[in-house]
C-alpha atoms as a PDB file:
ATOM      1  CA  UNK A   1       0.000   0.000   0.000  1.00  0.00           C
ATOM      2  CA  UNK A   2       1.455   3.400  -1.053  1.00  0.00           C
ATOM      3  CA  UNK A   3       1.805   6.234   1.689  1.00  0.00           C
ATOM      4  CA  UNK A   4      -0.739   9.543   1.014  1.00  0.00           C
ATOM      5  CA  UNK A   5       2.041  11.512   0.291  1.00  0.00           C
ATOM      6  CA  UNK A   6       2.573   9.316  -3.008  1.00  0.00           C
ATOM      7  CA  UNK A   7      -0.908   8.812  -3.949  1.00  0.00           C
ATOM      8  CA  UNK A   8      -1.050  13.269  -3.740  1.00  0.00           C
ATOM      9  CA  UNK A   9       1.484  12.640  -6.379  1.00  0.00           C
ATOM     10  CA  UNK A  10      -0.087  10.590  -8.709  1.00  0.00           C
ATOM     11  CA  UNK A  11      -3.304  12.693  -8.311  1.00  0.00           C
ATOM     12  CA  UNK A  12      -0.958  15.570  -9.270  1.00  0.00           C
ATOM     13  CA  UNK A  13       0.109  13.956 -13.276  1.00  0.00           C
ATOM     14  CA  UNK A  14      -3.187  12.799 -13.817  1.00  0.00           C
ATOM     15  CA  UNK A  15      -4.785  16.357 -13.496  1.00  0.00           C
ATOM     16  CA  UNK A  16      -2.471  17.571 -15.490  1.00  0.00           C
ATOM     17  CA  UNK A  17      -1.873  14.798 -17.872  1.00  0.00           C
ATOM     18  CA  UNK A  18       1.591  14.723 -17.625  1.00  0.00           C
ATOM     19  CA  UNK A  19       3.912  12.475 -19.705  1.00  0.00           C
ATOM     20  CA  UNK A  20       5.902  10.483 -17.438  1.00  0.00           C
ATOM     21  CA  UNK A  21       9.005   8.211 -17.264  1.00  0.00           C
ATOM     22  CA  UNK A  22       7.876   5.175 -15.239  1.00  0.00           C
ATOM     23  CA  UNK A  23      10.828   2.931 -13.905  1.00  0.00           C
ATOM     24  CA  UNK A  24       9.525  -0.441 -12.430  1.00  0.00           C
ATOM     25  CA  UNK A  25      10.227  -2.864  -9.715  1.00  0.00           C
ATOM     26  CA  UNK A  26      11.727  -5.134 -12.895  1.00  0.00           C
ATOM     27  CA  UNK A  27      13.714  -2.244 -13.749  1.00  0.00           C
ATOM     28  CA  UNK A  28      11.746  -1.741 -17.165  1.00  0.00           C
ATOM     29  CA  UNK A  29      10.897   1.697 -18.049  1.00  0.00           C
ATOM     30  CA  UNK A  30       7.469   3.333 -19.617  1.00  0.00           C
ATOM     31  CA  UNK A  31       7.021   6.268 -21.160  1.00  0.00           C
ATOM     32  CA  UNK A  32       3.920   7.498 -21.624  1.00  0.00           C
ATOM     33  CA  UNK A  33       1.120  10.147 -20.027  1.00  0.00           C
ATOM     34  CA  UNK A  34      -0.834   9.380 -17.216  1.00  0.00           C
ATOM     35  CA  UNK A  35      -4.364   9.715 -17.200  1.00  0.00           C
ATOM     36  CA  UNK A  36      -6.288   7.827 -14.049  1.00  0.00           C
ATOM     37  CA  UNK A  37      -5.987   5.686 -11.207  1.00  0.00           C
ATOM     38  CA  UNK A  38      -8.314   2.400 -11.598  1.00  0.00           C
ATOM     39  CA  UNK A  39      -8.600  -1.145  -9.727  1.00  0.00           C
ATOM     40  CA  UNK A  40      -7.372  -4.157 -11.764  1.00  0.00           C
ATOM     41  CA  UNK A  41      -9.416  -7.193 -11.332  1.00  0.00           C
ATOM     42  CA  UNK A  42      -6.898  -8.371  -9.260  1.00  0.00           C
ATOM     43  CA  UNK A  43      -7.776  -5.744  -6.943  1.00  0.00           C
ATOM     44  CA  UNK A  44      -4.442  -3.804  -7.133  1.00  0.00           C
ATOM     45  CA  UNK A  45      -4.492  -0.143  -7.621  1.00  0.00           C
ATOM     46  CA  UNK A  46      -3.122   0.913 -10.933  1.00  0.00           C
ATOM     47  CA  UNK A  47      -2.084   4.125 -12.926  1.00  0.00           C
ATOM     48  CA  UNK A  48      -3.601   4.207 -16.218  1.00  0.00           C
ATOM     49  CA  UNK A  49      -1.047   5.287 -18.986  1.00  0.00           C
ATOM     50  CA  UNK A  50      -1.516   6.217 -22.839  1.00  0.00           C
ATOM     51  CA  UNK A  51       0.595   5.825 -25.356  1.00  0.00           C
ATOM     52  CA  UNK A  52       0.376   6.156 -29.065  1.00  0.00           C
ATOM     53  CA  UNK A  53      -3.374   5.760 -28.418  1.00  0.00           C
ATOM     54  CA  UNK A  54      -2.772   2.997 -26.400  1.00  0.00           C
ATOM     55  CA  UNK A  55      -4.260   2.110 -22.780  1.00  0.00           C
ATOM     56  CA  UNK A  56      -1.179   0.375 -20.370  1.00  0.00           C
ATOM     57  CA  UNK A  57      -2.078  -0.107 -16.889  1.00  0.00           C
ATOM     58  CA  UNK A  58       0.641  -0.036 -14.424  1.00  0.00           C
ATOM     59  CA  UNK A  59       0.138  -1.292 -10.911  1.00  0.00           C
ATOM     60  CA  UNK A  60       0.929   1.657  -8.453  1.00  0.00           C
ATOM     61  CA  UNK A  61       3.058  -0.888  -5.786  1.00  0.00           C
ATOM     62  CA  UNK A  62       5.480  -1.964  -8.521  1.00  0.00           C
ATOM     63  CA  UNK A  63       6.614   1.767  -9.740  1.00  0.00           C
ATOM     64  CA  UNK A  64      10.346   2.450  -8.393  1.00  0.00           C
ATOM     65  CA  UNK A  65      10.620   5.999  -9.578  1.00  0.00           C
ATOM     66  CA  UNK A  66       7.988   8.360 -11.620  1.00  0.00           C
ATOM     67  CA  UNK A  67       9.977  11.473 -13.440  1.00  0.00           C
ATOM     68  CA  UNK A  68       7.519  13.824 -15.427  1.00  0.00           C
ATOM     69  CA  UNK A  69       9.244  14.519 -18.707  1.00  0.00           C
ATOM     70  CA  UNK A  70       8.111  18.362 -19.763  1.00  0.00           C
ATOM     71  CA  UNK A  71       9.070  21.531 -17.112  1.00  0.00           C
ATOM     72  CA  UNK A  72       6.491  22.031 -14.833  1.00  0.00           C
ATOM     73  CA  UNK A  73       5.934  23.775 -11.520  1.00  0.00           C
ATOM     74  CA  UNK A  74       4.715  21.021  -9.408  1.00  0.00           C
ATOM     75  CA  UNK A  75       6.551  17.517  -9.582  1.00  0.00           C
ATOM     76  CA  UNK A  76       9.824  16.364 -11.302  1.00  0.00           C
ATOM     77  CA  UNK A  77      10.874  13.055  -9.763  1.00  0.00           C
ATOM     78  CA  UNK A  78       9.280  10.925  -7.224  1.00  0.00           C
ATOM     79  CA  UNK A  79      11.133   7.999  -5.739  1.00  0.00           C
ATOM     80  CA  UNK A  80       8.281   5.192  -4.244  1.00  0.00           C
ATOM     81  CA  UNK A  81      10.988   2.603  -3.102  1.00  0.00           C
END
């Protein structure tokens, strides 16, 4: 389960649709924009990502590090582990 502070983050780049740099638990990396937070039907809370009009959905407990890729005054990089 991920502290309030993090979840405050992630409520942060989907507002504002950012495009992100995802780096996993695996160490594989995602790029693409965040748009929502939604419950697999495993029950795990996930980010939901687009990408070249694609839907990815990323469960929040296995993201290592989020950056946001364009300037912006609120969030750069967020470290979850």
């Amino acid at each position: 389960m991920l502290k309030c502070d993090l979840h405050d983050y992630i409520e942060i780049v989907c507002l504002y649709r950012y495009p992100l740099c995802l780096t996993l638990a695996s160490g594989e990396q995602v790029y693409a924009t965040a748009l929502d937070t939604r419950y697999n039907s495993a029950r795990q809370e996930c980010l939901v990502l687009t990408h070249a009009g694609t839907e990815q959905w990323v469960v929040l407990e296995d993201i290592t590090l989020l950056e946001v890729t364009v300037p912006n005054p609120h969030v750069q990089q967020v470290r979850f582990k």
